[in-house]
PDB file of N, CA and C in Angstrom:
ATOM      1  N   UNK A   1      41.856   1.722 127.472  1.00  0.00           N
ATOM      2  CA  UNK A   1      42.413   3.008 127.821  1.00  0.00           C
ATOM      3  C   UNK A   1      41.812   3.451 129.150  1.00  0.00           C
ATOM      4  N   UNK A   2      42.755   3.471 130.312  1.00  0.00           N
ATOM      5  CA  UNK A   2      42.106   3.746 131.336  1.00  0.00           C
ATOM      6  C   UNK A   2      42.696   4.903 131.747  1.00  0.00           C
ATOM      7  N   UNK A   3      42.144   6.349 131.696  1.00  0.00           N
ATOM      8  CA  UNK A   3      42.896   8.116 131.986  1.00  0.00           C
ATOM      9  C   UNK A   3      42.819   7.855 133.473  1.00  0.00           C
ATOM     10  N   UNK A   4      43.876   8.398 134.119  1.00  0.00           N
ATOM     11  CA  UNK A   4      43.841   8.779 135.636  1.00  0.00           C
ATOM     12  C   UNK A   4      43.512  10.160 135.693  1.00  0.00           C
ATOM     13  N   UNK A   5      42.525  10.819 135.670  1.00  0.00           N
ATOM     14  CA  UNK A   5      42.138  12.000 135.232  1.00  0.00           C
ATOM     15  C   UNK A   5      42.010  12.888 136.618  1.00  0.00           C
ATOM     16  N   UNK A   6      41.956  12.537 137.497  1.00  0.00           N
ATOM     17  CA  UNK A   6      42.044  12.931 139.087  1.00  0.00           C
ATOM     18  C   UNK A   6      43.600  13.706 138.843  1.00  0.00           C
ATOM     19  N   UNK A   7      44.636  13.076 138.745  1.00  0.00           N
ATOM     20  CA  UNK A   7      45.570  13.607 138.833  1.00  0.00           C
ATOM     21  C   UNK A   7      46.264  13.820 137.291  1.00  0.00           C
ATOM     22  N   UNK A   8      45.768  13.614 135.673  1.00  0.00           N
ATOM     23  CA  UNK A   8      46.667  13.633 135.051  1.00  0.00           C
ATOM     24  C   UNK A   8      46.272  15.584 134.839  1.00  0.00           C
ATOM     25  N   UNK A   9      47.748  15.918 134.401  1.00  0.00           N
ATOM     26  CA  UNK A   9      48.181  16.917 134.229  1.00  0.00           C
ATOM     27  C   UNK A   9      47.600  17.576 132.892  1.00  0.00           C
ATOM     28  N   UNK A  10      48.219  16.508 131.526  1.00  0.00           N
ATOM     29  CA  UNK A  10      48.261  17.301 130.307  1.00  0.00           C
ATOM     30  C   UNK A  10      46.567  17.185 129.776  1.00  0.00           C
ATOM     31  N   UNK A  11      46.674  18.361 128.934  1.00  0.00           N
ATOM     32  CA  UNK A  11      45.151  17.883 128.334  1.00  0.00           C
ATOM     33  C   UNK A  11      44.665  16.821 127.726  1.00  0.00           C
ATOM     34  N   UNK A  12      43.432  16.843 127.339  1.00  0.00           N
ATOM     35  CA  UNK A  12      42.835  15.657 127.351  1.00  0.00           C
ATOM     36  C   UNK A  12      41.734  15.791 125.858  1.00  0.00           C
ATOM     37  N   UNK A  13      41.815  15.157 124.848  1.00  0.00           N
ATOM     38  CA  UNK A  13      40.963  15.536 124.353  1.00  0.00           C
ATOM     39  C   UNK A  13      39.579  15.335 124.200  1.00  0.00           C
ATOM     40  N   UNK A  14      38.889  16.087 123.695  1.00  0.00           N
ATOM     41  CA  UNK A  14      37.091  15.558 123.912  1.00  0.00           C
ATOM     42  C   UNK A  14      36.871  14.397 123.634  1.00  0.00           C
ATOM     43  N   UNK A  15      37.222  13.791 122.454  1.00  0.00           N
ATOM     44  CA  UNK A  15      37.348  12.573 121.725  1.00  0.00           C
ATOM     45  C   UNK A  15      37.581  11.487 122.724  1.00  0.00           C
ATOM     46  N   UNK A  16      38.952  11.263 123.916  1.00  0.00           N
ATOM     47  CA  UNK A  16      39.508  10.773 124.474  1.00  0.00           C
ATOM     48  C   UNK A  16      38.508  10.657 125.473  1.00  0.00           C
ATOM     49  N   UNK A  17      38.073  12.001 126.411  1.00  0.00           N
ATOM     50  CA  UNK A  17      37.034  12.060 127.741  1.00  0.00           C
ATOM     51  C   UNK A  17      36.188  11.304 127.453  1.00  0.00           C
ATOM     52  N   UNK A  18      35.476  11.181 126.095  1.00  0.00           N
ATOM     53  CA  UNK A  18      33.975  10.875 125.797  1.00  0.00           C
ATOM     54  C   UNK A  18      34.569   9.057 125.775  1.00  0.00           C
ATOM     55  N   UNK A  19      35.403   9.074 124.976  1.00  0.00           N
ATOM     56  CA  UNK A  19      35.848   7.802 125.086  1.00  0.00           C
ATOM     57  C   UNK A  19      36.191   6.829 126.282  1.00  0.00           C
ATOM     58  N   UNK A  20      36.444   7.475 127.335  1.00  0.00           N
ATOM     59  CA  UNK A  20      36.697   6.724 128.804  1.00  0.00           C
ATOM     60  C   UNK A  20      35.564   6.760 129.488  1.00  0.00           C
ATOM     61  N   UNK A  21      34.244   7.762 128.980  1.00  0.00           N
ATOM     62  CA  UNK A  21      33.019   7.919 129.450  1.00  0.00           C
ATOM     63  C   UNK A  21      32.319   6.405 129.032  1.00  0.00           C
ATOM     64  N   UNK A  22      32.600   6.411 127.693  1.00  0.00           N
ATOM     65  CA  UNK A  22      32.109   5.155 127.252  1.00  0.00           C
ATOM     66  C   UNK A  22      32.264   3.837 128.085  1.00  0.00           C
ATOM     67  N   UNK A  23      33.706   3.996 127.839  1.00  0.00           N
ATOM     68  CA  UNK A  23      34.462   2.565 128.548  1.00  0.00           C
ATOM     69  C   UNK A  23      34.341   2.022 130.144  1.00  0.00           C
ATOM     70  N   UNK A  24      34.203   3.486 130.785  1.00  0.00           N
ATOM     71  CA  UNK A  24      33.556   3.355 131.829  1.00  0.00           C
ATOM     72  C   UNK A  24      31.952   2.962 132.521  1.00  0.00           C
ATOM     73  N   UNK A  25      31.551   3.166 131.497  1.00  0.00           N
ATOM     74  CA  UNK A  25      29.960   2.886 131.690  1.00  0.00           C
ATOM     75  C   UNK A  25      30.564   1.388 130.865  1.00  0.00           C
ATOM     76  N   UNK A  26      30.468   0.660 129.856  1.00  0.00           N
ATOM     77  CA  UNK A  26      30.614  -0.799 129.731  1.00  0.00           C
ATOM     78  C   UNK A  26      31.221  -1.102 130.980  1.00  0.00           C
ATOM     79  N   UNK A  27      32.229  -0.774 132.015  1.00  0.00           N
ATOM     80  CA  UNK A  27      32.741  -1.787 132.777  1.00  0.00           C
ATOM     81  C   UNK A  27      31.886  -1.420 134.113  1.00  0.00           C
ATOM     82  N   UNK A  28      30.371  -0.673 134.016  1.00  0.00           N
ATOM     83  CA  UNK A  28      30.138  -0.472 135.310  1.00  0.00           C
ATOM     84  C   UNK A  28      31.160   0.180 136.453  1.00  0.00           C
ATOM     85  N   UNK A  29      32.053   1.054 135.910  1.00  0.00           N
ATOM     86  CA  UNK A  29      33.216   1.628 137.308  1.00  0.00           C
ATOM     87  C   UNK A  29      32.553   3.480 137.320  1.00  0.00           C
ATOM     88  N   UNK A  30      31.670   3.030 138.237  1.00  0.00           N
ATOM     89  CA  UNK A  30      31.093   4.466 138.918  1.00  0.00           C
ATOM     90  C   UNK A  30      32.230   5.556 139.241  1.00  0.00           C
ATOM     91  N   UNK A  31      33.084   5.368 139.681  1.00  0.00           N
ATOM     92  CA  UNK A  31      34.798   6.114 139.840  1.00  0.00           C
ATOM     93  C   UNK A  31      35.098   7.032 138.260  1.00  0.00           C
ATOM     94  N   UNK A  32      35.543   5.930 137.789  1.00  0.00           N
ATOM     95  CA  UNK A  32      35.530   6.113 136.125  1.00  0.00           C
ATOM     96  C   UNK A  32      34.461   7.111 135.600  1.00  0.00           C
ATOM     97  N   UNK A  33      33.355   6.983 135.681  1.00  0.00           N
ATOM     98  CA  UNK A  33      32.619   7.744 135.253  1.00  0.00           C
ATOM     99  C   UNK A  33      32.654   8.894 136.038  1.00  0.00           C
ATOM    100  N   UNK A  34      32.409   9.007 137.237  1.00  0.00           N
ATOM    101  CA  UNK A  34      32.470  10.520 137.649  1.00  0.00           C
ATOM    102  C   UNK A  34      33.563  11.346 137.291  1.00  0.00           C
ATOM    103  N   UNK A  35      35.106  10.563 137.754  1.00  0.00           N
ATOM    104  CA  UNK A  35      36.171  11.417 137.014  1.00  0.00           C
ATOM    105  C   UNK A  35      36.261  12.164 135.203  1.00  0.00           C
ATOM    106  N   UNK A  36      35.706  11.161 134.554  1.00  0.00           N
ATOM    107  CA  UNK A  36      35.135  11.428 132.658  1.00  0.00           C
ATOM    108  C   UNK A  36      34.592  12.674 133.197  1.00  0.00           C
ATOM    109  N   UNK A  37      33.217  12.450 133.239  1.00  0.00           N
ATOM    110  CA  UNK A  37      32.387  13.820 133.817  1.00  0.00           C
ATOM    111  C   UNK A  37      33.222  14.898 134.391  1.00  0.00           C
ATOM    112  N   UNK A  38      33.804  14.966 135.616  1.00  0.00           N
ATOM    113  CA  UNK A  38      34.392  16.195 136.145  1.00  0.00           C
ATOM    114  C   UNK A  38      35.202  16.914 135.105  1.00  0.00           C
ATOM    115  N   UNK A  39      35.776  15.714 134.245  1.00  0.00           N
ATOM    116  CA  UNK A  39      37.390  16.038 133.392  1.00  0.00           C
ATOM    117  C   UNK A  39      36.414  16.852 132.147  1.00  0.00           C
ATOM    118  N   UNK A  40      35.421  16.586 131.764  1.00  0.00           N
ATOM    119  CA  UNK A  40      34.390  17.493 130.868  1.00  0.00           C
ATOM    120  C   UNK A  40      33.835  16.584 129.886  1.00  0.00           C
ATOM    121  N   UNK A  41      33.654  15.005 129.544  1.00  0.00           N
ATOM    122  CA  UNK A  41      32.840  14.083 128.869  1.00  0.00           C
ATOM    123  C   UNK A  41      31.490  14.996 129.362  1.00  0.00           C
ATOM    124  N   UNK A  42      31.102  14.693 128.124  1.00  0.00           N
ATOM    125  CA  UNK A  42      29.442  15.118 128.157  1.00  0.00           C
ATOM    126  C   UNK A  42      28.739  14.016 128.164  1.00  0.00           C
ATOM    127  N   UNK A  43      28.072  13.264 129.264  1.00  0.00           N
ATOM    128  CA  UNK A  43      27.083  12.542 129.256  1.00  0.00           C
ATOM    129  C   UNK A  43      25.949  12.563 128.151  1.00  0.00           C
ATOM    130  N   UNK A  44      25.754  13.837 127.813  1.00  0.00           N
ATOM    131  CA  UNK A  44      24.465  13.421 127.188  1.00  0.00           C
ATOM    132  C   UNK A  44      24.818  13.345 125.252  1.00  0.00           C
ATOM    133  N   UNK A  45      26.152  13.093 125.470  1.00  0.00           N
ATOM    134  CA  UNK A  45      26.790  13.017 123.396  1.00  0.00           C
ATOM    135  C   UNK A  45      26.587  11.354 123.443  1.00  0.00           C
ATOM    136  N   UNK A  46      25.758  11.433 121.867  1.00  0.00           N
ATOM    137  CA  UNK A  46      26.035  10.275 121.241  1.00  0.00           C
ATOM    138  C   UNK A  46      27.251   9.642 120.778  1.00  0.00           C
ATOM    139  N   UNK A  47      27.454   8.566 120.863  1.00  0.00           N
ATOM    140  CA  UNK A  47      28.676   8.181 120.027  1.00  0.00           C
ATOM    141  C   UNK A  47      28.342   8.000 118.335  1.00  0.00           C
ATOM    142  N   UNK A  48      29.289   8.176 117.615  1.00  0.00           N
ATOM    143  CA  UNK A  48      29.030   7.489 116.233  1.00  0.00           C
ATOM    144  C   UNK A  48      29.337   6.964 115.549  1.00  0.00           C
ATOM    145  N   UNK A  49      29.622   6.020 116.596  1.00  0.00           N
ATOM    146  CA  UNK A  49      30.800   4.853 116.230  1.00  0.00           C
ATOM    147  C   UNK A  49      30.002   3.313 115.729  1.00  0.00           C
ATOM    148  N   UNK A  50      28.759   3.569 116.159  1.00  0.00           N
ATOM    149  CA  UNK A  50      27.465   2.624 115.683  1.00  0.00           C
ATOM    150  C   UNK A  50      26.122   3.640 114.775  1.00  0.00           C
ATOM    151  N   UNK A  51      25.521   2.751 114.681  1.00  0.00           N
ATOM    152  CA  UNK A  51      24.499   2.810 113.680  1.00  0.00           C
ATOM    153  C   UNK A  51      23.362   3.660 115.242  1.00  0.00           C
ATOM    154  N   UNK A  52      23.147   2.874 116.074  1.00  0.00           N
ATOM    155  CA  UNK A  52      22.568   2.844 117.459  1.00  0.00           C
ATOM    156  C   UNK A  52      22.617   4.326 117.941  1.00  0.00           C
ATOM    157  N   UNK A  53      23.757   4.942 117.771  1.00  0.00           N
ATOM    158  CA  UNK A  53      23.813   6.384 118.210  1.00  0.00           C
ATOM    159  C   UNK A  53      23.416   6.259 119.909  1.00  0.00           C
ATOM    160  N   UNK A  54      23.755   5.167 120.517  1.00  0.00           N
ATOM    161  CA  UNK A  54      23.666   5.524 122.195  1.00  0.00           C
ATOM    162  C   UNK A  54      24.297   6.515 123.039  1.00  0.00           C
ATOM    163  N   UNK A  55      24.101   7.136 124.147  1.00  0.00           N
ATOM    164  CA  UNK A  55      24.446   8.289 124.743  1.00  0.00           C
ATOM    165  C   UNK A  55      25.185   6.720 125.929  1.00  0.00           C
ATOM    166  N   UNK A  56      25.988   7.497 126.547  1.00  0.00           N
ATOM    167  CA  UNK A  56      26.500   6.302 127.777  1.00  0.00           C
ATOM    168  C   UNK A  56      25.954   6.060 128.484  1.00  0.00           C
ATOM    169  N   UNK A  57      24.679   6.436 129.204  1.00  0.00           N
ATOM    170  CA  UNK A  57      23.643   5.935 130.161  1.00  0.00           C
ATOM    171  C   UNK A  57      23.187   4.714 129.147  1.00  0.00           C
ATOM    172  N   UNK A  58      22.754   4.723 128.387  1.00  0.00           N
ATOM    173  CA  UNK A  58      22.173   3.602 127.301  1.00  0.00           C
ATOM    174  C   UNK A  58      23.369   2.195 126.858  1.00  0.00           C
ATOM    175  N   UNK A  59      24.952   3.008 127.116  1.00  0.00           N
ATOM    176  CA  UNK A  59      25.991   2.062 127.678  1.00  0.00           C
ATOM    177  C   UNK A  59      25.464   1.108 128.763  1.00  0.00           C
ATOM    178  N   UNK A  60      25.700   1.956 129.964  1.00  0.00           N
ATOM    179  CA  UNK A  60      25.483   1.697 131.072  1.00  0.00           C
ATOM    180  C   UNK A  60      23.952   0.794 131.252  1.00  0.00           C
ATOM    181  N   UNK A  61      23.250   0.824 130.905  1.00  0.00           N
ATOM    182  CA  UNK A  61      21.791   0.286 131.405  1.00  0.00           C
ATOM    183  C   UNK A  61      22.135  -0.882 130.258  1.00  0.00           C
ATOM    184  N   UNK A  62      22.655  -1.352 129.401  1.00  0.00           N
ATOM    185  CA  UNK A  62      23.131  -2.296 128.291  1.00  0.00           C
ATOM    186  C   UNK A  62      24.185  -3.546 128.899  1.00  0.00           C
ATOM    187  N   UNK A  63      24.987  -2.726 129.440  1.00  0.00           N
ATOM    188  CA  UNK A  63      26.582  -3.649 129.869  1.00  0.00           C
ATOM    189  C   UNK A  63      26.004  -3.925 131.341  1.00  0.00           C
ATOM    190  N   UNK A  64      25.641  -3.164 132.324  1.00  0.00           N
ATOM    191  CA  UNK A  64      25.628  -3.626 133.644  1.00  0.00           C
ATOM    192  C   UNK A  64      24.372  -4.041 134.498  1.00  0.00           C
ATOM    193  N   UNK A  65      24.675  -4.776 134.796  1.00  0.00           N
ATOM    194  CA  UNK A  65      23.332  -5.709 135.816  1.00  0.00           C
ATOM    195  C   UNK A  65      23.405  -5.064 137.138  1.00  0.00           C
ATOM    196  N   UNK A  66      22.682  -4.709 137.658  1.00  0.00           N
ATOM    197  CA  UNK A  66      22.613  -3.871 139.378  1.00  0.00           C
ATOM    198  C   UNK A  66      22.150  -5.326 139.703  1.00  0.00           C
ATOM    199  N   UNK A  67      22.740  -5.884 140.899  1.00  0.00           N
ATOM    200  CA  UNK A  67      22.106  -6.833 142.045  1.00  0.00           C
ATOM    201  C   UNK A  67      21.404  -6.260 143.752  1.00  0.00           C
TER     202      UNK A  67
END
């Protein structure tokens, strides 16, 4: 699920934001994530969709390698 959130119109739900917050931090797309954020994903919510309870920085430092 990739939101064009820069330009989409209709609302969005929390569920959905937090969810592209996620997806965006696994694919490393810095873009992605800032738009989540602006659109109102809360960086600092757990998911609870695991046992792990990670916040998406804990995504992010998991899925992506900085060179």
């Amino acid at each position: 699920m990739i939101l064009n959130l820069a330009k989409r119109k209709m609302t969005t739900s929390q569920a959905e934001l937090e969810e592209e917050l996620f997806s965006a931090c696994r694919a490393g797309d810095v873009d992605r994530v800032r738009r989540a954020i602006a659109a109102g994903a809360d960086p600092k919510k757990a998911t609870n969709k695991d046992i792990l309870s990670e916040t998406p920085l804990h995504t992010a430092c998991k899925y992506v390698i900085i060179y």
